[in-house]
C-alpha atoms as a PDB file:
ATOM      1  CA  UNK A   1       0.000   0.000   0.000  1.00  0.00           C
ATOM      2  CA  UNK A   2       0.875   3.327  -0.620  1.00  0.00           C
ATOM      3  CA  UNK A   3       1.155   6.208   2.038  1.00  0.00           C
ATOM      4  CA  UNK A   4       0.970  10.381   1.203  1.00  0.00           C
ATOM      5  CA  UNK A   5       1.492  12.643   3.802  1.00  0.00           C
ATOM      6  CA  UNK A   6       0.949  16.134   2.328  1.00  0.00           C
ATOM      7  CA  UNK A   7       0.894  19.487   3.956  1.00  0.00           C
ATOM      8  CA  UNK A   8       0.557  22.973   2.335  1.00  0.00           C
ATOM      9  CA  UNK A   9       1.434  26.336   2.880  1.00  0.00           C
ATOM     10  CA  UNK A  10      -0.471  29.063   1.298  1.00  0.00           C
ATOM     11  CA  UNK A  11      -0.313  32.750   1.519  1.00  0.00           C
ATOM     12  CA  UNK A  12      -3.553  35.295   0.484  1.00  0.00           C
ATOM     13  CA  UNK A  13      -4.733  35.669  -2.769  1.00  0.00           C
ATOM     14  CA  UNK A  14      -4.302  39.111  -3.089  1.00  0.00           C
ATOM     15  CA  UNK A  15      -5.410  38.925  -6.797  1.00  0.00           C
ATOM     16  CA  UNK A  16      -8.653  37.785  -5.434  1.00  0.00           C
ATOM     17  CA  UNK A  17      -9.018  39.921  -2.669  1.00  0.00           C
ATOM     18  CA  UNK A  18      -8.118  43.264  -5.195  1.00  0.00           C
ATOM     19  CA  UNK A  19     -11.396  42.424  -6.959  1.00  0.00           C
ATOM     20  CA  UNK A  20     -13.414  41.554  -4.072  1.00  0.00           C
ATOM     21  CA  UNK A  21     -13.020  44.658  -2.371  1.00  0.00           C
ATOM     22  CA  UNK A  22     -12.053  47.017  -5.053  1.00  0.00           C
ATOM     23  CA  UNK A  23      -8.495  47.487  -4.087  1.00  0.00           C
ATOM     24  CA  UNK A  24      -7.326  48.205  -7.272  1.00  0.00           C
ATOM     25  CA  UNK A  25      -3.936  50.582  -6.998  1.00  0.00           C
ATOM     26  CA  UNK A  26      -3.034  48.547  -3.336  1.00  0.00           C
ATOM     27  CA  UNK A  27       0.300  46.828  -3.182  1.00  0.00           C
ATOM     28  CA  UNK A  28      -0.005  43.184  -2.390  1.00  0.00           C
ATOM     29  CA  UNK A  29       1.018  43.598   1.312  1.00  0.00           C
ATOM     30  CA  UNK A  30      -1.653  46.303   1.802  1.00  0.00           C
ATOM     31  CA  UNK A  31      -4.124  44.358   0.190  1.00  0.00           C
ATOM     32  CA  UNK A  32      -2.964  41.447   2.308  1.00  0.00           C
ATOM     33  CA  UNK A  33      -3.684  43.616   5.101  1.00  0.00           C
ATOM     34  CA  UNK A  34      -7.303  44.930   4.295  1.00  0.00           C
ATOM     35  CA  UNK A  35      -7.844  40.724   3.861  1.00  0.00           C
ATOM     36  CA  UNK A  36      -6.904  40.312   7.786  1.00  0.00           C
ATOM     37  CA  UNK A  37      -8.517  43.285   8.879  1.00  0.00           C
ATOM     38  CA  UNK A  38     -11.858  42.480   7.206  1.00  0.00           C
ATOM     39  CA  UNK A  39     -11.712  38.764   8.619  1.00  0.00           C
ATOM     40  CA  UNK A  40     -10.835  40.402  12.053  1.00  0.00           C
ATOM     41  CA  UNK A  41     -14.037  41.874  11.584  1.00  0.00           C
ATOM     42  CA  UNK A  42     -15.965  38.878  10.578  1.00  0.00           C
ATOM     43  CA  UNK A  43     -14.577  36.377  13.549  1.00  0.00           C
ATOM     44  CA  UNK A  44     -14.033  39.295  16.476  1.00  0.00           C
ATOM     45  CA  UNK A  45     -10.507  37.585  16.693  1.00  0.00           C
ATOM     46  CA  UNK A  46      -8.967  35.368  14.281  1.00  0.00           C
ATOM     47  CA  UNK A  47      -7.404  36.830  10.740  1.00  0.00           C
ATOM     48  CA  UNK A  48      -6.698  33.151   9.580  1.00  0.00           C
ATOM     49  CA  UNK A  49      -8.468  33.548   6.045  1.00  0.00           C
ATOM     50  CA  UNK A  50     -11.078  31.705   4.478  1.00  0.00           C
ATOM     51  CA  UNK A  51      -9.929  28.411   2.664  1.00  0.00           C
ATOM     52  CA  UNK A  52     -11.172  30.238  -1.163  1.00  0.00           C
ATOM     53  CA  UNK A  53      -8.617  33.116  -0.183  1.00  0.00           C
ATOM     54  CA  UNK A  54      -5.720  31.333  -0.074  1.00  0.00           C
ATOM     55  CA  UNK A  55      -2.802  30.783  -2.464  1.00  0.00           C
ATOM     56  CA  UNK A  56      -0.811  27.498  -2.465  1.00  0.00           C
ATOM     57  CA  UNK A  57       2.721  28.693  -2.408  1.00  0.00           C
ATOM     58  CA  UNK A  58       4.262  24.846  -1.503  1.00  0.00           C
ATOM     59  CA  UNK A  59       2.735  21.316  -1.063  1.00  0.00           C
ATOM     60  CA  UNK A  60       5.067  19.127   0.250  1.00  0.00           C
ATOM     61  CA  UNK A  61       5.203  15.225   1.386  1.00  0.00           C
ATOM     62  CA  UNK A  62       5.910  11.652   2.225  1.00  0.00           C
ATOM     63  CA  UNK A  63       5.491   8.742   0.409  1.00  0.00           C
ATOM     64  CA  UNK A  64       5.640   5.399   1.942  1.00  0.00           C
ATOM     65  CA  UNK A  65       5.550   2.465  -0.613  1.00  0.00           C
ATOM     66  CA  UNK A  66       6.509  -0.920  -0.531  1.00  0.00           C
ATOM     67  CA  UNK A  67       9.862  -0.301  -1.184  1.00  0.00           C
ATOM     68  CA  UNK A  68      10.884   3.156  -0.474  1.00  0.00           C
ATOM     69  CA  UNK A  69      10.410   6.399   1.890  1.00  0.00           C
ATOM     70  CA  UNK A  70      10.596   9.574   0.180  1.00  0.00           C
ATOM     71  CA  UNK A  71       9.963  13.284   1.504  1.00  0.00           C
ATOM     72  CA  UNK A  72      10.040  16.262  -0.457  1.00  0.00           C
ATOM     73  CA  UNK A  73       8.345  19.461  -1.869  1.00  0.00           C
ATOM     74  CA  UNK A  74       6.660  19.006  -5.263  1.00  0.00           C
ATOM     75  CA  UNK A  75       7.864  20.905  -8.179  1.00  0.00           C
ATOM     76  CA  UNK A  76      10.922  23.607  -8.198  1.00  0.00           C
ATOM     77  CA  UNK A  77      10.940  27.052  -5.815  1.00  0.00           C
ATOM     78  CA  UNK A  78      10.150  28.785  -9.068  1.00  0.00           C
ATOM     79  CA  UNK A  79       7.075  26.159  -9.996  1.00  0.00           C
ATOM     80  CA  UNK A  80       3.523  28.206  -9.839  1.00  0.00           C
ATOM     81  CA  UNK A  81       0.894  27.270  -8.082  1.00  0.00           C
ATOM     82  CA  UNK A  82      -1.083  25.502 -11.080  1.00  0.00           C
ATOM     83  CA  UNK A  83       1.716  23.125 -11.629  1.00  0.00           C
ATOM     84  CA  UNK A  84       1.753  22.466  -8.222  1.00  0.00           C
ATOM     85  CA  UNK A  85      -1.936  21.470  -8.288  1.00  0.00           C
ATOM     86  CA  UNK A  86      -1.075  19.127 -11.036  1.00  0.00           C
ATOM     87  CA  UNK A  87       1.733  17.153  -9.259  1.00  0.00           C
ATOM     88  CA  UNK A  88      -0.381  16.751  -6.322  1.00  0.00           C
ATOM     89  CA  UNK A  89      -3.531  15.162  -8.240  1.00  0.00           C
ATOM     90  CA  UNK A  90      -0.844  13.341 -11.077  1.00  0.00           C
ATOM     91  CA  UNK A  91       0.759  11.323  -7.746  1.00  0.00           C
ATOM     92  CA  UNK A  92      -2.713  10.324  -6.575  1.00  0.00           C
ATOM     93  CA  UNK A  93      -3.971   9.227 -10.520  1.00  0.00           C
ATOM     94  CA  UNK A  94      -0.542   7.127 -10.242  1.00  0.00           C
ATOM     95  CA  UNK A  95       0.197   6.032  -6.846  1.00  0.00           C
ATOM     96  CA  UNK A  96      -3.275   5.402  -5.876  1.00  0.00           C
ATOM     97  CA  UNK A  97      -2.000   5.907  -2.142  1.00  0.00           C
ATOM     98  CA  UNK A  98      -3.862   6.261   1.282  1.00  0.00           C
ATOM     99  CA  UNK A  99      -3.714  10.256   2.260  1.00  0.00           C
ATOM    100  CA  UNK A 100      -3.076  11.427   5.239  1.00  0.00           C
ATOM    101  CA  UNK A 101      -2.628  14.915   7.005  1.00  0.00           C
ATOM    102  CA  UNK A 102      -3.524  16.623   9.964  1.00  0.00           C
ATOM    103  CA  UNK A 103      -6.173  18.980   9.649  1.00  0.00           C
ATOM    104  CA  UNK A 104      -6.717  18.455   5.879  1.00  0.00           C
ATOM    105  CA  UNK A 105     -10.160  17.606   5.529  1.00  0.00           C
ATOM    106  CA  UNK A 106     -10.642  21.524   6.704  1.00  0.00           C
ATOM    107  CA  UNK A 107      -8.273  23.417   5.233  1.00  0.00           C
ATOM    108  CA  UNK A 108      -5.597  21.656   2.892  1.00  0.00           C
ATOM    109  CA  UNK A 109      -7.688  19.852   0.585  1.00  0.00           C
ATOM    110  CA  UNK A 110     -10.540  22.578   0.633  1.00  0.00           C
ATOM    111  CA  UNK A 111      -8.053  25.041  -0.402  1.00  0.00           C
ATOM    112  CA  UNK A 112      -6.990  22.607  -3.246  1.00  0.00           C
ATOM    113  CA  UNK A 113     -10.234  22.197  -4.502  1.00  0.00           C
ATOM    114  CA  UNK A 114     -11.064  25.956  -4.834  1.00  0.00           C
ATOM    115  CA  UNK A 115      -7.444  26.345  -6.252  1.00  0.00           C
ATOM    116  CA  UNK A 116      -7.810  23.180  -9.062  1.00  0.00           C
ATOM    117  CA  UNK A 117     -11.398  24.955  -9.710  1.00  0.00           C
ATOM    118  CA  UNK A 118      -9.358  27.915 -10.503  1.00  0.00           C
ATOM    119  CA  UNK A 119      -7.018  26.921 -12.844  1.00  0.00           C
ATOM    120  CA  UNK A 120      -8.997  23.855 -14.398  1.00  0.00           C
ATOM    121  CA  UNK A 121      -6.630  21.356 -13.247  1.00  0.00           C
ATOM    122  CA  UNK A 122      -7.995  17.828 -13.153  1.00  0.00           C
ATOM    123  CA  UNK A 123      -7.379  14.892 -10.562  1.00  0.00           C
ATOM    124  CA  UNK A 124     -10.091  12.077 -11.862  1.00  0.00           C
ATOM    125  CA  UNK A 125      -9.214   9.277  -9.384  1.00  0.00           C
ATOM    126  CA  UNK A 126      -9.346  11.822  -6.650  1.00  0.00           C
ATOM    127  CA  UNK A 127     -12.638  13.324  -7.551  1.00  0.00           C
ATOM    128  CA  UNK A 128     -14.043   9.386  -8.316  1.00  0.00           C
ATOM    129  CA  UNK A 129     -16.642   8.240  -6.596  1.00  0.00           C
ATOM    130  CA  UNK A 130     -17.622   5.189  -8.122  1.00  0.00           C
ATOM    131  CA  UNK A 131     -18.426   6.106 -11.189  1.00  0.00           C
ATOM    132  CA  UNK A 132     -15.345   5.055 -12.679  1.00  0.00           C
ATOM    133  CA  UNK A 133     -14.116   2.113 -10.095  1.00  0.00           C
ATOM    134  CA  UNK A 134     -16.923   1.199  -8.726  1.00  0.00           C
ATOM    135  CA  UNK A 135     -14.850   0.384  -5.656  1.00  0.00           C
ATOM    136  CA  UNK A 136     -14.587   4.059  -4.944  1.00  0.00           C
ATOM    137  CA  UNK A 137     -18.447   3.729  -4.039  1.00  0.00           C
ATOM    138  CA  UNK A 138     -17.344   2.382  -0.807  1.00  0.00           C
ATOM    139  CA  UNK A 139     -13.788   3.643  -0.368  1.00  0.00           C
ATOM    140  CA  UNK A 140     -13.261   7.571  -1.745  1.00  0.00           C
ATOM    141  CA  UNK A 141     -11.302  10.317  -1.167  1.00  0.00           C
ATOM    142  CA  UNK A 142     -14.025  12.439  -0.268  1.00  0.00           C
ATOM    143  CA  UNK A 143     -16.199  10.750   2.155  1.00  0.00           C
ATOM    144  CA  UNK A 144     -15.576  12.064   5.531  1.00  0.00           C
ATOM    145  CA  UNK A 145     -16.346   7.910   7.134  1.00  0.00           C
ATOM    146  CA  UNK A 146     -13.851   6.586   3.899  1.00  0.00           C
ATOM    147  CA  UNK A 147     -10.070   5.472   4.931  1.00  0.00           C
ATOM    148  CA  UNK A 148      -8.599   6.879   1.113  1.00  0.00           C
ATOM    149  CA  UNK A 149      -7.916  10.022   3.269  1.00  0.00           C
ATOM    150  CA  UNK A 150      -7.437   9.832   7.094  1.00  0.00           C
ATOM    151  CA  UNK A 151      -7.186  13.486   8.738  1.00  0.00           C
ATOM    152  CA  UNK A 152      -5.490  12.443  11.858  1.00  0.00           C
ATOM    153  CA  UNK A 153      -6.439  15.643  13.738  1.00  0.00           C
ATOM    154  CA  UNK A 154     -10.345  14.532  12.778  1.00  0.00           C
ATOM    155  CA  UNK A 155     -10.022  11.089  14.211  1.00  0.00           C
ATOM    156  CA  UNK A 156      -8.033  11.648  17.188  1.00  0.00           C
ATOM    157  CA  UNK A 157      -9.961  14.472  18.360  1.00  0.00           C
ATOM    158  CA  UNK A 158     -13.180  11.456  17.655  1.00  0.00           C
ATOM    159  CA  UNK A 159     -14.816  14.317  15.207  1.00  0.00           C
ATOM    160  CA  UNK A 160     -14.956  17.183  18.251  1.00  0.00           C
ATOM    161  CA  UNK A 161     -13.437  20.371  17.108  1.00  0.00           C
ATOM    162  CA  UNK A 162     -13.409  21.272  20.819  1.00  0.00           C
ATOM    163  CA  UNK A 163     -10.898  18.434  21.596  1.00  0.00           C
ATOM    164  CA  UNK A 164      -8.690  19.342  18.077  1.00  0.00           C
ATOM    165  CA  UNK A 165      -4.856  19.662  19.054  1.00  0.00           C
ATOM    166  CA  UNK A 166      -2.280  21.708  17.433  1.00  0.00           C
ATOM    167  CA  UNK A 167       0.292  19.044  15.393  1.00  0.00           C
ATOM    168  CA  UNK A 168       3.012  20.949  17.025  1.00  0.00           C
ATOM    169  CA  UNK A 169       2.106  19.819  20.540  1.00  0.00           C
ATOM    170  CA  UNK A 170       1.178  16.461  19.522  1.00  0.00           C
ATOM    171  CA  UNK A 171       4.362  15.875  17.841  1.00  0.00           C
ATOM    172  CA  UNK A 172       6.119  17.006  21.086  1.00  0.00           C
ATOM    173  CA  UNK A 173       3.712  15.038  23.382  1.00  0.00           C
ATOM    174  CA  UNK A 174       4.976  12.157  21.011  1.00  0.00           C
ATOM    175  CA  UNK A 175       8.894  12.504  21.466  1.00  0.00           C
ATOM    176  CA  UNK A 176       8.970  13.917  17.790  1.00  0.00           C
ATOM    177  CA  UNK A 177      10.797  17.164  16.927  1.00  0.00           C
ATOM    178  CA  UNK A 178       7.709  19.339  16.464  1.00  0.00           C
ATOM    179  CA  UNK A 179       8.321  22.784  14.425  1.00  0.00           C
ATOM    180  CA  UNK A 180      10.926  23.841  12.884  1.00  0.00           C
ATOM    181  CA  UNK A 181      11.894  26.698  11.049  1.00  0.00           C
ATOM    182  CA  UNK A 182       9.860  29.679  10.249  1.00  0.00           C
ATOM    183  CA  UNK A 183       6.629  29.338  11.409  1.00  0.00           C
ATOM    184  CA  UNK A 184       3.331  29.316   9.559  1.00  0.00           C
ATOM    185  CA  UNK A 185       2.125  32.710  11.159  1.00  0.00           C
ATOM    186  CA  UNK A 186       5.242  34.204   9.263  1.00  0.00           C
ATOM    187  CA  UNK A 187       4.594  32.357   6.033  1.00  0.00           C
ATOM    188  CA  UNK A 188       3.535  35.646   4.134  1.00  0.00           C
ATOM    189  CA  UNK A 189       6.698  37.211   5.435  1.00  0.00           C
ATOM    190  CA  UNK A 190       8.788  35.165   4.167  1.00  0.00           C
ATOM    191  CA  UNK A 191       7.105  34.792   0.580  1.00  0.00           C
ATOM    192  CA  UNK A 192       7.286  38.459   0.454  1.00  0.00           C
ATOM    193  CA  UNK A 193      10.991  38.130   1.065  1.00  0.00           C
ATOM    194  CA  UNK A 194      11.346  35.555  -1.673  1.00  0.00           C
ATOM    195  CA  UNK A 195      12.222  32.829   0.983  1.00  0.00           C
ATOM    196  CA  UNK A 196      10.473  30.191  -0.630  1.00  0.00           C
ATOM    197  CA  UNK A 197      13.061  27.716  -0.001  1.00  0.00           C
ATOM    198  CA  UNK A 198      12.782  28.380   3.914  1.00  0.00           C
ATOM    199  CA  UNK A 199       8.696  27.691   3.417  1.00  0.00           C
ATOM    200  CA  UNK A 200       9.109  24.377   1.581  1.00  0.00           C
ATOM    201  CA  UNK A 201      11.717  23.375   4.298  1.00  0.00           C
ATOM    202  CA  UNK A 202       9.067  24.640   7.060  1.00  0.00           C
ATOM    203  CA  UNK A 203       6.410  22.318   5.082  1.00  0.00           C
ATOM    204  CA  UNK A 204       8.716  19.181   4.872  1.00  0.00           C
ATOM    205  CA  UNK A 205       9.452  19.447   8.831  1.00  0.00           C
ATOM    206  CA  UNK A 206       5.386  19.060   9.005  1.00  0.00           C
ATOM    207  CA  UNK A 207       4.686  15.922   6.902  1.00  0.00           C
ATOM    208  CA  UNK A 208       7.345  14.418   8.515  1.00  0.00           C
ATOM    209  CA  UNK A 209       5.846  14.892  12.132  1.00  0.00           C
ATOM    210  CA  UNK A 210       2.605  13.963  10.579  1.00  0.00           C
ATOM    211  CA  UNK A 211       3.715  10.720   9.422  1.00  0.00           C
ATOM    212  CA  UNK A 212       5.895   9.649  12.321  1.00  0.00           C
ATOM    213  CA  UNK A 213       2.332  10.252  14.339  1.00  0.00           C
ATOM    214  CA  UNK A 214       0.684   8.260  11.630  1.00  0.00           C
ATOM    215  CA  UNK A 215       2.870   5.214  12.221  1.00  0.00           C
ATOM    216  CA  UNK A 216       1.714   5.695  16.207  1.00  0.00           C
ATOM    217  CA  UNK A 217      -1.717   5.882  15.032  1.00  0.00           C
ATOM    218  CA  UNK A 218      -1.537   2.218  13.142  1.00  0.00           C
ATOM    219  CA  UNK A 219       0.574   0.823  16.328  1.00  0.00           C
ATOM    220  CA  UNK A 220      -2.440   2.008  18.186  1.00  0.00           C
ATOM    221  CA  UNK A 221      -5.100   0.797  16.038  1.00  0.00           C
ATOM    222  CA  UNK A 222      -2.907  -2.485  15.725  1.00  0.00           C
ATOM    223  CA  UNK A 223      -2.066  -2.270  12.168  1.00  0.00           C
ATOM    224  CA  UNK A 224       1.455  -2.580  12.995  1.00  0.00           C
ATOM    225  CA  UNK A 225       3.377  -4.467  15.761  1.00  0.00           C
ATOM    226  CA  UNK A 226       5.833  -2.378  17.810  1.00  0.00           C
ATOM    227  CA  UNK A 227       8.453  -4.080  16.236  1.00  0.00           C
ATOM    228  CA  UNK A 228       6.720  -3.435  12.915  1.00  0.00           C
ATOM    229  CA  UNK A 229       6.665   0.536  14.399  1.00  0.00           C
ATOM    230  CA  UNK A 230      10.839   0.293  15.316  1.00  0.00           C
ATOM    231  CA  UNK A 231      11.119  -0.491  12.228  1.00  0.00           C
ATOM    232  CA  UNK A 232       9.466   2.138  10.205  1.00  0.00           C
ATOM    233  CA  UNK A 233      10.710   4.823  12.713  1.00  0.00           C
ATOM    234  CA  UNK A 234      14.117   3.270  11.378  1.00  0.00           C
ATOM    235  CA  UNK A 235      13.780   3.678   7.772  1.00  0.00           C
ATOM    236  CA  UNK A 236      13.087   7.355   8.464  1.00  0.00           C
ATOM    237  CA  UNK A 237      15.646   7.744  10.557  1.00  0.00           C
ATOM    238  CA  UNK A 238      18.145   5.922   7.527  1.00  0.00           C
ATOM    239  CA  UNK A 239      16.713   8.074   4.635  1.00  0.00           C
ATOM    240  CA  UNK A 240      17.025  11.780   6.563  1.00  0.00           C
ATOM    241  CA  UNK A 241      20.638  10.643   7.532  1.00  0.00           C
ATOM    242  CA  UNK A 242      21.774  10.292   3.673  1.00  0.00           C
ATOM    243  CA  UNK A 243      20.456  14.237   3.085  1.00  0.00           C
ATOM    244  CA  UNK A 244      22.112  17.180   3.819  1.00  0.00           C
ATOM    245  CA  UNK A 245      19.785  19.689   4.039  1.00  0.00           C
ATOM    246  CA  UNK A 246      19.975  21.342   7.170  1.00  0.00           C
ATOM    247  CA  UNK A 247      16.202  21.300   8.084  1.00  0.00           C
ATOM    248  CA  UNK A 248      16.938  16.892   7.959  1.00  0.00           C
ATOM    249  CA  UNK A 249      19.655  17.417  10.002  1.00  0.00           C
ATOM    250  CA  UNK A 250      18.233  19.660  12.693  1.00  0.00           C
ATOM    251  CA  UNK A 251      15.121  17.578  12.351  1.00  0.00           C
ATOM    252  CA  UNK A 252      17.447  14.507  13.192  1.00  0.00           C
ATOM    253  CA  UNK A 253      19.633  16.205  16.204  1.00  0.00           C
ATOM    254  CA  UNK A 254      15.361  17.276  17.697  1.00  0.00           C
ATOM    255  CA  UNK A 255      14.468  13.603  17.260  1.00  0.00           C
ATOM    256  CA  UNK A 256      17.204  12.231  18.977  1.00  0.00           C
ATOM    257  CA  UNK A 257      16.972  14.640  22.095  1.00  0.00           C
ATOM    258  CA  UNK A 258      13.209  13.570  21.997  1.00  0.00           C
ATOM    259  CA  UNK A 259      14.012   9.891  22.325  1.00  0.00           C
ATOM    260  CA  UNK A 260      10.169   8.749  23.065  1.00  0.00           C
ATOM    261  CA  UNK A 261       9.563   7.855  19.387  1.00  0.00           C
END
């Protein structure tokens, strides 16, 4: 079976926003900032935007398969967001994999639906349901009670929003490094800086806690043995110590000092 952690990070869509609220003649950070300040309005607190104002800047992930561990951001720095898109859907049209992510069913993958609606980008095993396989009748990507995508924030919080934990802390509570790197509350910073490469490492630190929690998830739900578990924790410990990228490395040195997982 195949296993793909993906995370994104996403900045506004000031292009969007411009129209929206006649902005025309704004700079992109200003615009940016009418964005918050209207959603500051709308919640009383929060300025974390709507999912259909966002902009997919990076998508990164893991893939599990038989035979191999992989983690990485798709595309190049300089890819746009529309090619982007396309990767994401073209892995699950080939790899046919089991997603997983924390807190995608209400925010990653709505974003990337509003964002392949957009730019017309297809994805026709993800969008299947049964119509093509009739298999996907019973096992889809989109049903919220289907295993095709498992939101691990969803089903360890049992469905209650009220009992939803930050990965961060989770990934801490776990032994794993947690965070590292920029932050996702500084995420528009950086683009604005042209620090994309700092944002994809940021995005590969998070698939990588959210997979070392999904291999805690199957020890717990007995779908691996805790030697089974060693094991896996072992083949991502072997694959981040052949790469040189410092974000691997300090992820390594965080994981060791952890030593739970």
């Amino acid at each position: 079976m195949n296993v793909l952690v993906f995370d994104i990070e996403t900045v506004p869509d000031v292009a969007t926003g411009r129209h929206l609220y006649d902005l025309e003649g704004l700079s992109d950070a200003d615009v940016a900032n009418v964005m918050y300040h209207r959603r500051r309005q709308e919640t009383g607190e929060s300025e974390f935007l709507k999912p259909h104002l966002h902009r997919i800047v990076a998508i990164s992930a893991v893939l599990r398969s038989r035979d191999a561990f992989k983690v990485w951001s798709l595309g190049e720095p300089e890819s746009d967001e529309r090619e982007l898109i396309q990767r994401f859907f073209d892995g699950i049209d080939r790899f046919l994999p089991t997603l997983v992510s924390w807190n995608g069913a209400s925010f990653d993958l709505p974003v990337m639906h509003y964002r392949a609606l957009l730019h017309g980008v297809a994805g026709r095993r993800y969008w299947d349901t049964g119509d093509d396989d009739k298999d996907f009748r019973w096992n889809n990507y989109l049903n919220r009670y289907h295993a095709r995508h498992t939101d691990l924030m969803d089903v360890l919080a049992a469905y209650q929003g009220r009992a939803s934990a930050p990965l961060n802390e989770i990934a801490i509570l776990l032994g794993f490094p947690g965070k590292i790197g920029i932050g996702g509350a500084h995420v528009w910073d950086s683009y604005q800086q042209g620090k994309i490469n700092d944002i994809r490492s940021y995005c590969e630190v998070d698939v990588l806690n959210t997979y070392l929690i999904y291999l805690r998830y199957q020890l717990i739900r007995d779908q691996l043995t805790a030697d089974q578990y060693q094991k896996e924790c072992g083949v991502v410990r072997e694959e981040l110590e052949k790469m040189t990228q410092p974000h691997f490395t300090e992820f390594l040195r965080a994981w060791d000092h952890g030593k739970l997982g």
